[in-house]
N, C-alpha and C. Protein backbone atom coordinates (compact mmCIF):
# COMPACT_ATOMS: atom_id res chain seq x y z
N UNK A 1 9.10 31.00 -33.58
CA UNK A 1 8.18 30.08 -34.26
C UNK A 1 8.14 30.44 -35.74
N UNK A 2 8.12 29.47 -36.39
CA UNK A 2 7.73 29.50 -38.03
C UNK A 2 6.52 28.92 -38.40
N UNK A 3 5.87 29.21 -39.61
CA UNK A 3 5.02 28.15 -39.98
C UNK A 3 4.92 28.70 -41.70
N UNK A 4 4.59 27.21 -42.09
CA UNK A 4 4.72 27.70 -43.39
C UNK A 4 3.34 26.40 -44.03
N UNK A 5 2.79 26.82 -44.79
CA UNK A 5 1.77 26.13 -45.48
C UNK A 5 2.23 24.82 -46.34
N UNK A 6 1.58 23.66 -46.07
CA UNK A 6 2.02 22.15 -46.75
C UNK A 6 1.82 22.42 -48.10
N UNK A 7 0.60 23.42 -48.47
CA UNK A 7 0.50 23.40 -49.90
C UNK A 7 0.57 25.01 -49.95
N UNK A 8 0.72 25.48 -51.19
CA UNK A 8 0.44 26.87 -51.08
C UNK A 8 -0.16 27.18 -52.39
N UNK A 9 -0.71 26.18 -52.95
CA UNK A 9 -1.11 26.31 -54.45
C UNK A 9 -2.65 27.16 -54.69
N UNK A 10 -3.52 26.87 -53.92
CA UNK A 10 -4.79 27.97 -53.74
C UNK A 10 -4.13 29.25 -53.31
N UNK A 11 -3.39 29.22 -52.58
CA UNK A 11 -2.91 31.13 -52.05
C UNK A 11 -1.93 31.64 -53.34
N UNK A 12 -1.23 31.19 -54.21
CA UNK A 12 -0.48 31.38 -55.18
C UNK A 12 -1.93 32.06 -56.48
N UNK A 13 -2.49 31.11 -56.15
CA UNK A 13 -3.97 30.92 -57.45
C UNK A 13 -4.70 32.23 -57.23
N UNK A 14 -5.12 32.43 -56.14
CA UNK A 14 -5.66 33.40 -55.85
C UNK A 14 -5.06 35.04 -55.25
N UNK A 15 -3.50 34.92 -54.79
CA UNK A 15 -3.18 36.17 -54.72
C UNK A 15 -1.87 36.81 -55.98
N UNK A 16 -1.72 35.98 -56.38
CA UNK A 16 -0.43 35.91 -57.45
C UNK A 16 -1.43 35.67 -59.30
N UNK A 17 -1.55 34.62 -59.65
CA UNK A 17 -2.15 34.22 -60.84
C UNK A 17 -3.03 34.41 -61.03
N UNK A 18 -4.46 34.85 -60.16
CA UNK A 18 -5.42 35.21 -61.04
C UNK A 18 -5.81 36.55 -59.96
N UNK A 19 -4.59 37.71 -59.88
CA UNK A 19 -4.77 38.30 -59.19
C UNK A 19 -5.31 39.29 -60.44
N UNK A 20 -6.40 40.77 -60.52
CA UNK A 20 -6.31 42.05 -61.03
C UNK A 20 -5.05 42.47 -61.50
N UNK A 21 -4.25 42.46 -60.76
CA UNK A 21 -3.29 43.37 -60.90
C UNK A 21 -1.40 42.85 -61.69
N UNK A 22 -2.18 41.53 -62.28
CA UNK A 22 -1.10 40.24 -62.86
C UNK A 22 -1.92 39.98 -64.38
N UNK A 23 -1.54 40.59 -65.46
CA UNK A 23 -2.14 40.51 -66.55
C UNK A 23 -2.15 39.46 -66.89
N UNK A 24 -0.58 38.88 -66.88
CA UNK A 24 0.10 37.60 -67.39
C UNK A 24 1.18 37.13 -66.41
N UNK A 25 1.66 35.80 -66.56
CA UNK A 25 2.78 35.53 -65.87
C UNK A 25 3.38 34.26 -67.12
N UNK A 26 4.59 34.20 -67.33
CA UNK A 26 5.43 32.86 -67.99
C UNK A 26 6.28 32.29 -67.42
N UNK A 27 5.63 30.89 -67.68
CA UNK A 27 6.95 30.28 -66.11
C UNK A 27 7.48 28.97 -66.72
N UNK A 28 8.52 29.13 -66.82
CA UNK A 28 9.25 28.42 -67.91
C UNK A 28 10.56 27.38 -67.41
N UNK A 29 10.64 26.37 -67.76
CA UNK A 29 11.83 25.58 -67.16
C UNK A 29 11.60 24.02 -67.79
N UNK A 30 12.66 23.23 -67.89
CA UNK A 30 13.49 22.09 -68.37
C UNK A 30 12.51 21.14 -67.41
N UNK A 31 12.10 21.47 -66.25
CA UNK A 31 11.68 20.73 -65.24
C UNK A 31 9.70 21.05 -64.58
N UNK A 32 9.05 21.59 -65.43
CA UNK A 32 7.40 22.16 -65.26
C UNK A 32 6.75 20.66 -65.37
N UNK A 33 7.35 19.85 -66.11
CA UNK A 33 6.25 18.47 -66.79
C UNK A 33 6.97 17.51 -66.58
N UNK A 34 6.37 16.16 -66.54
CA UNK A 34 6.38 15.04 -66.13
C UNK A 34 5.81 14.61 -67.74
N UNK A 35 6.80 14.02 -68.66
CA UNK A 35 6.39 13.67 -69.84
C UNK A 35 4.96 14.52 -70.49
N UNK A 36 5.22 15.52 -70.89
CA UNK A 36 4.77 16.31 -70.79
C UNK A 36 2.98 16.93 -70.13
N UNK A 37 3.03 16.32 -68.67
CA UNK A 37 1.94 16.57 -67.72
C UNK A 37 2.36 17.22 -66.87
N UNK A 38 1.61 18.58 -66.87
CA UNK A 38 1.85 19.77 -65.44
C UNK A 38 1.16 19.65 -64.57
N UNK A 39 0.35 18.43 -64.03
CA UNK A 39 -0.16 18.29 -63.22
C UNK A 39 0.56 18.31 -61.68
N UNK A 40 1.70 17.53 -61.56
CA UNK A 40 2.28 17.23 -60.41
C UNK A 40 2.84 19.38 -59.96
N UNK A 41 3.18 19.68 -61.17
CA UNK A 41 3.38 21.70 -61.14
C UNK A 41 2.52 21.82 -60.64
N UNK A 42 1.16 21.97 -61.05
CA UNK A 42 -0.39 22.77 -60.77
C UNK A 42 -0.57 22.45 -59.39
N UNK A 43 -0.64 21.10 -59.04
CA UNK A 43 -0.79 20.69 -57.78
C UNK A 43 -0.10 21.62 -56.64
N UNK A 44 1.00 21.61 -56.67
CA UNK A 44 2.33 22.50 -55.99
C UNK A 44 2.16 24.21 -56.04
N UNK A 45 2.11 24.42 -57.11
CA UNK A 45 2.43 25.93 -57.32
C UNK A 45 1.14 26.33 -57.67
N UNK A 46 0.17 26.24 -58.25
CA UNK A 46 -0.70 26.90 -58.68
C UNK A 46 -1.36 27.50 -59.73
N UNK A 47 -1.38 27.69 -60.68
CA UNK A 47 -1.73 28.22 -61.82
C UNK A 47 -2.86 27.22 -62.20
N UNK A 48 -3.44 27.01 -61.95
CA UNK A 48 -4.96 25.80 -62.08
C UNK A 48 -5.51 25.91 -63.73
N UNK A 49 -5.66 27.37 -63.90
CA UNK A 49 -6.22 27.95 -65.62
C UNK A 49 -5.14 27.54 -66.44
N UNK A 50 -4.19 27.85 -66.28
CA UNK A 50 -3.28 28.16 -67.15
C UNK A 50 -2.80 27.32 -68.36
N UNK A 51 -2.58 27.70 -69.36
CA UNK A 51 -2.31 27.31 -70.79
C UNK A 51 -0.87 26.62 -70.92
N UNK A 52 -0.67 25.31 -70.99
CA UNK A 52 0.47 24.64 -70.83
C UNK A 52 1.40 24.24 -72.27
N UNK A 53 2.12 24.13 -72.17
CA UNK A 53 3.09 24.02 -73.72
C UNK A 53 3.96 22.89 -73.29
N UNK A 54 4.10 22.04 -73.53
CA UNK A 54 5.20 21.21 -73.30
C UNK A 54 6.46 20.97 -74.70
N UNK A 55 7.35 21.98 -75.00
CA UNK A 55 8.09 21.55 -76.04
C UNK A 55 9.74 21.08 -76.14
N UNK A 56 10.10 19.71 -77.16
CA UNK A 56 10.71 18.81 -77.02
C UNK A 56 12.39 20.10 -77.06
N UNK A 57 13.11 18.78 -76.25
CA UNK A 57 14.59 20.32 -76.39
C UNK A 57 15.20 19.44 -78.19
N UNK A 58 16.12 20.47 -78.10
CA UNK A 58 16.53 20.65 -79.54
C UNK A 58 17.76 19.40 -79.41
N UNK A 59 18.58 19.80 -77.76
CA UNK A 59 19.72 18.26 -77.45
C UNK A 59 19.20 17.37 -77.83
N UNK A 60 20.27 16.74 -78.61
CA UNK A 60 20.18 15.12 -78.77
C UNK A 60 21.03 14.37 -77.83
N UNK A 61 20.27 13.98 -77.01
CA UNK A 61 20.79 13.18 -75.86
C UNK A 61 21.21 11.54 -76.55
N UNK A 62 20.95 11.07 -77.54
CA UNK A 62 20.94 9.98 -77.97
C UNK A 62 22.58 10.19 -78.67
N UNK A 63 22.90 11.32 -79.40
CA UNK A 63 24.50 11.64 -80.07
C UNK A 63 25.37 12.36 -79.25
N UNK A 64 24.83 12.89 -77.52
CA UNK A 64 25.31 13.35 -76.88
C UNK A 64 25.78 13.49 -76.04
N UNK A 65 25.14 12.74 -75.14
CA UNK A 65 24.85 12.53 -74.05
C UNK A 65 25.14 10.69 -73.43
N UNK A 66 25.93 10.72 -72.15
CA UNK A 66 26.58 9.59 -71.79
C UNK A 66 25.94 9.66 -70.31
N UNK A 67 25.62 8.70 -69.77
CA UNK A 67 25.40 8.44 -68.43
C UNK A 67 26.12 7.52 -67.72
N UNK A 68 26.63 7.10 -66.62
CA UNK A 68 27.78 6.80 -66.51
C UNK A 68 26.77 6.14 -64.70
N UNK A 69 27.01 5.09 -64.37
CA UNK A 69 26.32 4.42 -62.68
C UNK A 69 27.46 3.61 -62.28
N UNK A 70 28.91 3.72 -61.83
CA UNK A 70 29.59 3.27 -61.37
C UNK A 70 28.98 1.92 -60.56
N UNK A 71 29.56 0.57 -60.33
CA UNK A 71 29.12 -0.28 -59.41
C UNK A 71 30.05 -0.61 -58.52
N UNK A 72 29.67 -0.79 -57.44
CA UNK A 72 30.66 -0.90 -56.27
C UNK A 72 30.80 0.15 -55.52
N UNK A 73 29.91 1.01 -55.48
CA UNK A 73 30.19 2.15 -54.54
C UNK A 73 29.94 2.24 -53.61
N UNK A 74 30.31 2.23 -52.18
CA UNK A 74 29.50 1.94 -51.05
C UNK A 74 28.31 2.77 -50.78
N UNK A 75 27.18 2.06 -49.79
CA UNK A 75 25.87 2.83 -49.42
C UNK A 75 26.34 4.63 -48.80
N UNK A 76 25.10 5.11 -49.69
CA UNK A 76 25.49 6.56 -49.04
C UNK A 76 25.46 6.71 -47.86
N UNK A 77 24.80 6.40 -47.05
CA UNK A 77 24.34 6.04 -45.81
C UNK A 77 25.94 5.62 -44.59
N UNK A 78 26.68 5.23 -45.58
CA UNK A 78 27.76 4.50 -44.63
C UNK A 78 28.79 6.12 -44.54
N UNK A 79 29.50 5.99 -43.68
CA UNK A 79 30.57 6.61 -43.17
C UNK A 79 31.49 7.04 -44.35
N UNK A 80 31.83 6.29 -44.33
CA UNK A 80 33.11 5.75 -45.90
C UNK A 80 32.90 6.28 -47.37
N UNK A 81 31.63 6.84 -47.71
CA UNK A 81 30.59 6.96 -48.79
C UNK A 81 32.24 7.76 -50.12
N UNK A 82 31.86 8.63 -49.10
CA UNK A 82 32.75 10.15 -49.83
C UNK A 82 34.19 9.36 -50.44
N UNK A 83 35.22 8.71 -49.12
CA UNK A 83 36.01 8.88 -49.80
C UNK A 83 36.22 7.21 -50.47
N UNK A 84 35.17 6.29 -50.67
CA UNK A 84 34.70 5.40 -51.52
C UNK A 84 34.75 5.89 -53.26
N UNK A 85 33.58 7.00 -53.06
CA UNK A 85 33.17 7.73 -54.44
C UNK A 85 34.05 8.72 -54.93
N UNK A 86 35.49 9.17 -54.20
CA UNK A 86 35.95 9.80 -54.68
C UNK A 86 36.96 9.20 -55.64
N UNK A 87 37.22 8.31 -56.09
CA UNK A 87 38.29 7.53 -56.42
C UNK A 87 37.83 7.79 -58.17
N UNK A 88 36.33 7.55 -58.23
CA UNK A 88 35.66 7.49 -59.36
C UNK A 88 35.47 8.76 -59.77
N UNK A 89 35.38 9.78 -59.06
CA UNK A 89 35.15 11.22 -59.56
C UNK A 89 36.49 11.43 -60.30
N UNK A 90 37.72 11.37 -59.66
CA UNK A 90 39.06 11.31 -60.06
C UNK A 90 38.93 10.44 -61.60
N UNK A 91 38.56 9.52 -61.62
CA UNK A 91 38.40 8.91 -63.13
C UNK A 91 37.65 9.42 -63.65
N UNK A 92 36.70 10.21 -63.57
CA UNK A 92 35.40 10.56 -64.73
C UNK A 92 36.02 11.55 -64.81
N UNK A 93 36.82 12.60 -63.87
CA UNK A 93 37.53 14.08 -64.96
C UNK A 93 38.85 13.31 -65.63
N UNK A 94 39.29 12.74 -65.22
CA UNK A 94 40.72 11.92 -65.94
C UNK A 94 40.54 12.14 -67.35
N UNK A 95 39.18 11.65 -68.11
CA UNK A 95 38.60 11.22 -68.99
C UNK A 95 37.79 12.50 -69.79
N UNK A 96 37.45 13.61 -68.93
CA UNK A 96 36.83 14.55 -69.96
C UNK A 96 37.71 15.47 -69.54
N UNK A 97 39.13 15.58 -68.85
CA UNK A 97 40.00 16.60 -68.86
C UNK A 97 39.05 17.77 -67.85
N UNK A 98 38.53 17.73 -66.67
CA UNK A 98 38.39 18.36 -66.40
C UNK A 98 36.88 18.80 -66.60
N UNK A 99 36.34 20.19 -66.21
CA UNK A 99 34.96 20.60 -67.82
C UNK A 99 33.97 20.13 -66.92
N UNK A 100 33.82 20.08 -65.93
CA UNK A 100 33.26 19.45 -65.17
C UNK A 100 32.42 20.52 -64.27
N UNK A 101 31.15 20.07 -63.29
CA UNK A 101 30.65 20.20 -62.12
C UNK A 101 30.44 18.87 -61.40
N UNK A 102 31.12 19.23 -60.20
CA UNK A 102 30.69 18.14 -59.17
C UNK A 102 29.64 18.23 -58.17
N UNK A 103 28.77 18.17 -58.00
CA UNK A 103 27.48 18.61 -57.42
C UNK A 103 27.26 17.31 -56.26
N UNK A 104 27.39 18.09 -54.85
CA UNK A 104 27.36 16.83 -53.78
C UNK A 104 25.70 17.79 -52.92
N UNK A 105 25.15 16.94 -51.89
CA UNK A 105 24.02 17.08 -51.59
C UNK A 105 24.57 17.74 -49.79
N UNK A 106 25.29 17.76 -49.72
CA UNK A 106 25.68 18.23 -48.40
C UNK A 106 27.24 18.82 -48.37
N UNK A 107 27.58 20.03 -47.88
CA UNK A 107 29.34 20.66 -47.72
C UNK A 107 30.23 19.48 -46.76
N UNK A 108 29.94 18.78 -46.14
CA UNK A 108 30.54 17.62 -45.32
C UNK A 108 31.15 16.81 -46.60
N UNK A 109 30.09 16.78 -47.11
CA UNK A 109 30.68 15.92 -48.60
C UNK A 109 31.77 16.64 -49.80
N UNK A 110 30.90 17.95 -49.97
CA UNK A 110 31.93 18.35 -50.61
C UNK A 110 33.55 17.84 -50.29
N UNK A 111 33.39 19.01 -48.92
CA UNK A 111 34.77 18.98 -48.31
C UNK A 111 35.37 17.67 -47.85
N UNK A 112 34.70 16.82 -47.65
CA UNK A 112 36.27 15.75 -47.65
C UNK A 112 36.31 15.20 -49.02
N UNK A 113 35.18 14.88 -50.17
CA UNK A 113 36.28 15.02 -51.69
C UNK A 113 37.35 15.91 -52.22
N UNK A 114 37.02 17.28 -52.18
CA UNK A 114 37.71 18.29 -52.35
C UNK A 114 39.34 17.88 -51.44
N UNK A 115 39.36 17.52 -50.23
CA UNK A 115 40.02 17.55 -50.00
C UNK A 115 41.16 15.92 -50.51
N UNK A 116 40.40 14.75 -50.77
CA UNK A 116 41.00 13.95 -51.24
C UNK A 116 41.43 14.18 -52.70
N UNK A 117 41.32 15.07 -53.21
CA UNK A 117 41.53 15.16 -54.47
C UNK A 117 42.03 16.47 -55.18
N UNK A 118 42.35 17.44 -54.28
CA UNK A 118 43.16 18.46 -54.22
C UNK A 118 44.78 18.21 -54.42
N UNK A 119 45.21 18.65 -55.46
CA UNK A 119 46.97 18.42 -55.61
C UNK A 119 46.85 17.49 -56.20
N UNK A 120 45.76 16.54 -56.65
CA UNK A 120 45.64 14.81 -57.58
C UNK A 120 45.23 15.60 -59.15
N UNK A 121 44.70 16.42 -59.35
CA UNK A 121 44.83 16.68 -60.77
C UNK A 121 45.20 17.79 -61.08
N UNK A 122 45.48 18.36 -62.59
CA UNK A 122 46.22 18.88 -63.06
C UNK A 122 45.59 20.28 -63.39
N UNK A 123 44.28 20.62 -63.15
CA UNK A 123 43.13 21.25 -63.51
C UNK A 123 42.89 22.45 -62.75
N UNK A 124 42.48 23.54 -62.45
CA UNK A 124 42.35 24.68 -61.40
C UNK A 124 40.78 23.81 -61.22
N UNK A 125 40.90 23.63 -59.62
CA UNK A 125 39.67 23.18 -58.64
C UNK A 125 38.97 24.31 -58.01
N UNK A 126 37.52 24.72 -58.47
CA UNK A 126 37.18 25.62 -57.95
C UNK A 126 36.21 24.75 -56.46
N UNK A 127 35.77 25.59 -55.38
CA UNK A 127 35.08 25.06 -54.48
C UNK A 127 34.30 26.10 -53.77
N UNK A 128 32.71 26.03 -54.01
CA UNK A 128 31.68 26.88 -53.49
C UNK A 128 32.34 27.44 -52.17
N UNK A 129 32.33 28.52 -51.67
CA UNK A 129 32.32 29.69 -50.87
C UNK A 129 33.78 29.97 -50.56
N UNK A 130 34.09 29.60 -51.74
CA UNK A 130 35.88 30.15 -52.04
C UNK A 130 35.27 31.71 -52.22
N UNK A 131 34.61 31.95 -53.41
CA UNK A 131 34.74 33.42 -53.67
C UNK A 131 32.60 33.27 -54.25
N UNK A 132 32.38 34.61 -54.28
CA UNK A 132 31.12 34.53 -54.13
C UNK A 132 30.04 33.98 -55.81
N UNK A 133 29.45 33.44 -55.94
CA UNK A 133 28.88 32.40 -56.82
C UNK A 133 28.99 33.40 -57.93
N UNK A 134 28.56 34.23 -58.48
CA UNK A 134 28.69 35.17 -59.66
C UNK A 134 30.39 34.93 -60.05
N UNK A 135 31.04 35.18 -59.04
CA UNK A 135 32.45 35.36 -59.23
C UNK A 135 33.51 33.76 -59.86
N UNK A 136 33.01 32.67 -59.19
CA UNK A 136 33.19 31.62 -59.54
C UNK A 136 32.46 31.15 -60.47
N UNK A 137 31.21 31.43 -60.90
CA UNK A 137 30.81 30.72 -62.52
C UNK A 137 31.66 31.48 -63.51
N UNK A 138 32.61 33.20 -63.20
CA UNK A 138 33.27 33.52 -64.02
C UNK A 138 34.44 32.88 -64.13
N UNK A 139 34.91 32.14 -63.19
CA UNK A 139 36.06 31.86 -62.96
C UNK A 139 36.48 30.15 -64.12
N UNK A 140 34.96 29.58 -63.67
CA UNK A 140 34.88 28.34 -64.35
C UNK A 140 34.40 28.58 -65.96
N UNK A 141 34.34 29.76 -66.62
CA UNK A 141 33.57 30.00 -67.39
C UNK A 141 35.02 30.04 -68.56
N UNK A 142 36.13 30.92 -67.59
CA UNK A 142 37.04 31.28 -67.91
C UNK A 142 38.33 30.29 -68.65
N UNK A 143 38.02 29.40 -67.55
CA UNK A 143 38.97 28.32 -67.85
C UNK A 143 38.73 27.00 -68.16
N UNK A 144 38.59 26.43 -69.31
CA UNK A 144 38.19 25.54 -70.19
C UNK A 144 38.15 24.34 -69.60
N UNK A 145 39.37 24.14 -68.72
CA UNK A 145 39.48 22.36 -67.99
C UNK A 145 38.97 22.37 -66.41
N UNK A 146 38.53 23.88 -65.90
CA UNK A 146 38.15 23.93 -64.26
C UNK A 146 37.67 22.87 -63.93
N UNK A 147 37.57 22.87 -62.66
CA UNK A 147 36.31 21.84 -62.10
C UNK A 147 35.66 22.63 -61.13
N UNK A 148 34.52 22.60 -60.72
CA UNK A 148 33.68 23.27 -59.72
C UNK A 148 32.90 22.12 -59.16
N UNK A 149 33.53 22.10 -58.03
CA UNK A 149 32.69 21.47 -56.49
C UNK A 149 31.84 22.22 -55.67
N UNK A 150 30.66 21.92 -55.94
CA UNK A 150 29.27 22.78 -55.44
C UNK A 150 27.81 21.98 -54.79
N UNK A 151 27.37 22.51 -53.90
CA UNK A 151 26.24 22.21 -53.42
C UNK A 151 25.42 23.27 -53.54
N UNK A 152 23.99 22.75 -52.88
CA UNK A 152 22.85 23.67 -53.19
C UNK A 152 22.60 24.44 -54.02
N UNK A 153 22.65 25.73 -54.44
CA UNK A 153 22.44 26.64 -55.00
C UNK A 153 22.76 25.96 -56.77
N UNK A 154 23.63 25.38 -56.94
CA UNK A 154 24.23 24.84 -57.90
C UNK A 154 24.03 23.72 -58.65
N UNK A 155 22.46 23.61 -57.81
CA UNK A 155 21.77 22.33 -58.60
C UNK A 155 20.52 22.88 -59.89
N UNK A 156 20.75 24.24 -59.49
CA UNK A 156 19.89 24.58 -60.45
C UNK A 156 20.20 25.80 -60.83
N UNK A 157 19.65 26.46 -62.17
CA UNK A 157 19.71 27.79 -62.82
C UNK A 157 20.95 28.20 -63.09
N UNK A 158 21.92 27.27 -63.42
CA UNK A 158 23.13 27.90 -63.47
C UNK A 158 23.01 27.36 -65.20
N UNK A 159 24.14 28.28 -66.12
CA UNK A 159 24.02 28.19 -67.17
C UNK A 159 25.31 28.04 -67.74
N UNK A 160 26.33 27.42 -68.18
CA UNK A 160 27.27 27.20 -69.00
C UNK A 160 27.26 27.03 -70.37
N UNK A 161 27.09 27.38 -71.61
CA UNK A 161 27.05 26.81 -72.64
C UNK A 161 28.43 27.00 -73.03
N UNK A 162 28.49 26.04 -73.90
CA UNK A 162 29.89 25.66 -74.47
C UNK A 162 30.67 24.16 -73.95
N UNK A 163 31.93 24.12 -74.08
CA UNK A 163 33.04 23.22 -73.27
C UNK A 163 33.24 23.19 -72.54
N UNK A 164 33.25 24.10 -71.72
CA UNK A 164 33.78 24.45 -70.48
C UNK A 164 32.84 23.41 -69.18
N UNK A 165 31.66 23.46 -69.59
CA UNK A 165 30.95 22.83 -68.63
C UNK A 165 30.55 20.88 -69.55
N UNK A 166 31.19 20.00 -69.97
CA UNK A 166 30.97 18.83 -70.51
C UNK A 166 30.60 17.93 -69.75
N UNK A 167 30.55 18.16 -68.47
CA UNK A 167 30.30 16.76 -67.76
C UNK A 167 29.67 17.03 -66.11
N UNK A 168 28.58 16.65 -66.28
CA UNK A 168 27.98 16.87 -64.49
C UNK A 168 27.85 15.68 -63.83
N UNK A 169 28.59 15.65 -62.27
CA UNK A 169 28.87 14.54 -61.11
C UNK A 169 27.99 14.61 -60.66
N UNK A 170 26.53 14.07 -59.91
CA UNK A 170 25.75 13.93 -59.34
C UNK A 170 26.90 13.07 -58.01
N UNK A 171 27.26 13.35 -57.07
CA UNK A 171 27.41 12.22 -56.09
C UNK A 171 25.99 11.50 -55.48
N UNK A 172 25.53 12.15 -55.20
CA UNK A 172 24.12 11.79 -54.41
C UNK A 172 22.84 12.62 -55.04
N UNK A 173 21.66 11.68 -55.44
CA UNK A 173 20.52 12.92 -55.46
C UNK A 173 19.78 13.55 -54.80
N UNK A 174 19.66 14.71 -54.88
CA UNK A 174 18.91 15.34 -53.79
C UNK A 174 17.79 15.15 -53.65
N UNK A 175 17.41 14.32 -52.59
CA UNK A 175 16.25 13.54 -51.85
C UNK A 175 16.10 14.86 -50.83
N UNK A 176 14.67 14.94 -50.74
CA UNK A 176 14.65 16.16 -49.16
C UNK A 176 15.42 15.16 -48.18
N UNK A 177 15.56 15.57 -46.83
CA UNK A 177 15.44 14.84 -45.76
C UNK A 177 14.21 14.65 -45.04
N UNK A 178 14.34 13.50 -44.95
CA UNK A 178 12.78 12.97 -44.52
C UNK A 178 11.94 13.69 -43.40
N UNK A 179 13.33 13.24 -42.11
CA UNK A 179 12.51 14.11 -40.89
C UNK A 179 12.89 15.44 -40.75
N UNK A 180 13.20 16.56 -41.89
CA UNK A 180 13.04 17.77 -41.96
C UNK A 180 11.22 18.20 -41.99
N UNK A 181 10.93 19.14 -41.21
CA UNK A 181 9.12 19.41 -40.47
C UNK A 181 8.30 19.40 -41.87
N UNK A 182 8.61 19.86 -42.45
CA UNK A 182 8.02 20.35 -43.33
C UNK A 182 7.52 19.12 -44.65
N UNK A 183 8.79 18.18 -44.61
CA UNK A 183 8.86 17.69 -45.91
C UNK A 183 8.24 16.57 -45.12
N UNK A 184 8.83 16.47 -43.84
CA UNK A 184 7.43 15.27 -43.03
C UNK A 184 6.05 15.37 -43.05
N UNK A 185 5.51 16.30 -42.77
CA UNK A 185 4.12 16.68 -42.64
C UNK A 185 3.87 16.42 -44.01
N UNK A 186 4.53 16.88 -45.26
CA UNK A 186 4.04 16.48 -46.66
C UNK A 186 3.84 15.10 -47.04
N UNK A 187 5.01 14.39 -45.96
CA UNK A 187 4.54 12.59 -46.64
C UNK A 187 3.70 12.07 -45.79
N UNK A 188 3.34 12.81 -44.34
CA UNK A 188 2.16 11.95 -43.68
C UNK A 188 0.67 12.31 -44.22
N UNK A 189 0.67 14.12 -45.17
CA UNK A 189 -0.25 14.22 -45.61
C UNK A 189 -0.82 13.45 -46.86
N UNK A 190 0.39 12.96 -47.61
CA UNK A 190 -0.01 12.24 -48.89
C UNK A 190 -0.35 10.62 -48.05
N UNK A 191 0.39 10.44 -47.28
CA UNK A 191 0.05 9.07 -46.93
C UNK A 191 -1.47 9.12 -46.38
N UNK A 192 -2.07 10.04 -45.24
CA UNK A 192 -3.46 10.12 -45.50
C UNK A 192 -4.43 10.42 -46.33
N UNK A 193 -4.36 11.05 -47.54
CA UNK A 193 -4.82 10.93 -48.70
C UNK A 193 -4.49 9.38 -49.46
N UNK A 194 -3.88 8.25 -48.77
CA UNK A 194 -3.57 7.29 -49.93
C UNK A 194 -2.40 7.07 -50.96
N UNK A 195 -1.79 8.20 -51.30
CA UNK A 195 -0.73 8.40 -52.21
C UNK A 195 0.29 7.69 -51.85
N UNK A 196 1.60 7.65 -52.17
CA UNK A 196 2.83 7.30 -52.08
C UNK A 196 3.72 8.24 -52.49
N UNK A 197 4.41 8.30 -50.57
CA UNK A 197 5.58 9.78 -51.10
C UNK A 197 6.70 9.53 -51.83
N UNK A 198 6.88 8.53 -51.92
CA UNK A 198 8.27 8.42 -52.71
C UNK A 198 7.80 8.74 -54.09
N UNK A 199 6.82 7.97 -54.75
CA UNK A 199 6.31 8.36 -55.82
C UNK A 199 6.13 9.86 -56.14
């Protein structure tokens, strides 16, 4: 048996953040605020007191930054999804040479892109649990045109600066799964409070 708490933001508040023995804590990330409101944070994690900063990044996403929504891609949902969307992954490194992360929401996915598209470009293809994650961000760090095909772990805290990393594949976004226990009980609890879980 497991059990784990829907919220844990009072037990965080009270044994972590406004513990005696926690002078201070700084908790810092790209992702704390919602135009700059920590409310939807506070709610979640806890820190209720705490002194919030919301400051703008220095990227200019407007001279920098390209977003790219292919049309015609079949529903994720369908069978076909992967090797539908792989055709287009193949064109978006075509185009930045590589320099890339491909970030899929499940290894089923990875692995049959990876595999449609292995021996199709010209680039060293790296692929999560080839060699162990420290070892492969050196690997992609190393070589200017890599590509790295990754899930989980790899949606966050990873750090590239430079060329090497120019272009990130979202195939799918990571949505929880619905009827996973946990993330269920969270949308029947917001739905009895009134809320909206998708929101």
């Amino acid at each position: 048996m497991h059990a784990t708490p829907l919220n844990v933001s009072e037990s965080l508040d009270r044994l972590l953040f406004y513990n005696d023995d926690l002078s201070s804590a700084i908790l810092t990330s790209a992702t704390l605020s919602i135009s700059g409101d920590f409310s939807f944070f506070r709610e979640n994690v806890g820190c209720s007191r705490a002194l919030e900063i919301s400051v703008g990044s220095p990227f200019s996403y407007q001279d920098q930054c390209l977003l790219y929504l292919p049309q015609g891609l079949p529903d994720p949902r369908e069978p076909g999804f992967h090797t539908g969307v792989a055709p287009f992954i193949e064109e978006i490194l075509t185009q930045t040479e590589g320099r890339a992360f491909v970030l899929f929401t499940s290894y089923r996915g990875l692995n049959e892109v990876w595999d449609l598209l292995k021996g199709r470009l010209p680039w060293k293809l790296l692929k999560q649990g080839d060699l162990p994650k420290n070892k492969l961000i050196e690997e992609f760090k190393a070589d200017l045109h890599s590509v790295l095909f990754a899930t989980a772990s790899y949606w966050e805290g990873v750090d590239v600066p430079g060329e090497a990393l120019s272009c990130v594949i979202l195939v799918k976004l990571p949505f929880a799964v619905p009827d996973d226990p946990l993330t269920e009980a969270k949308i029947k609890s917001i739905e009895r409070s009134g809320g909206n879980p998708f929101l």
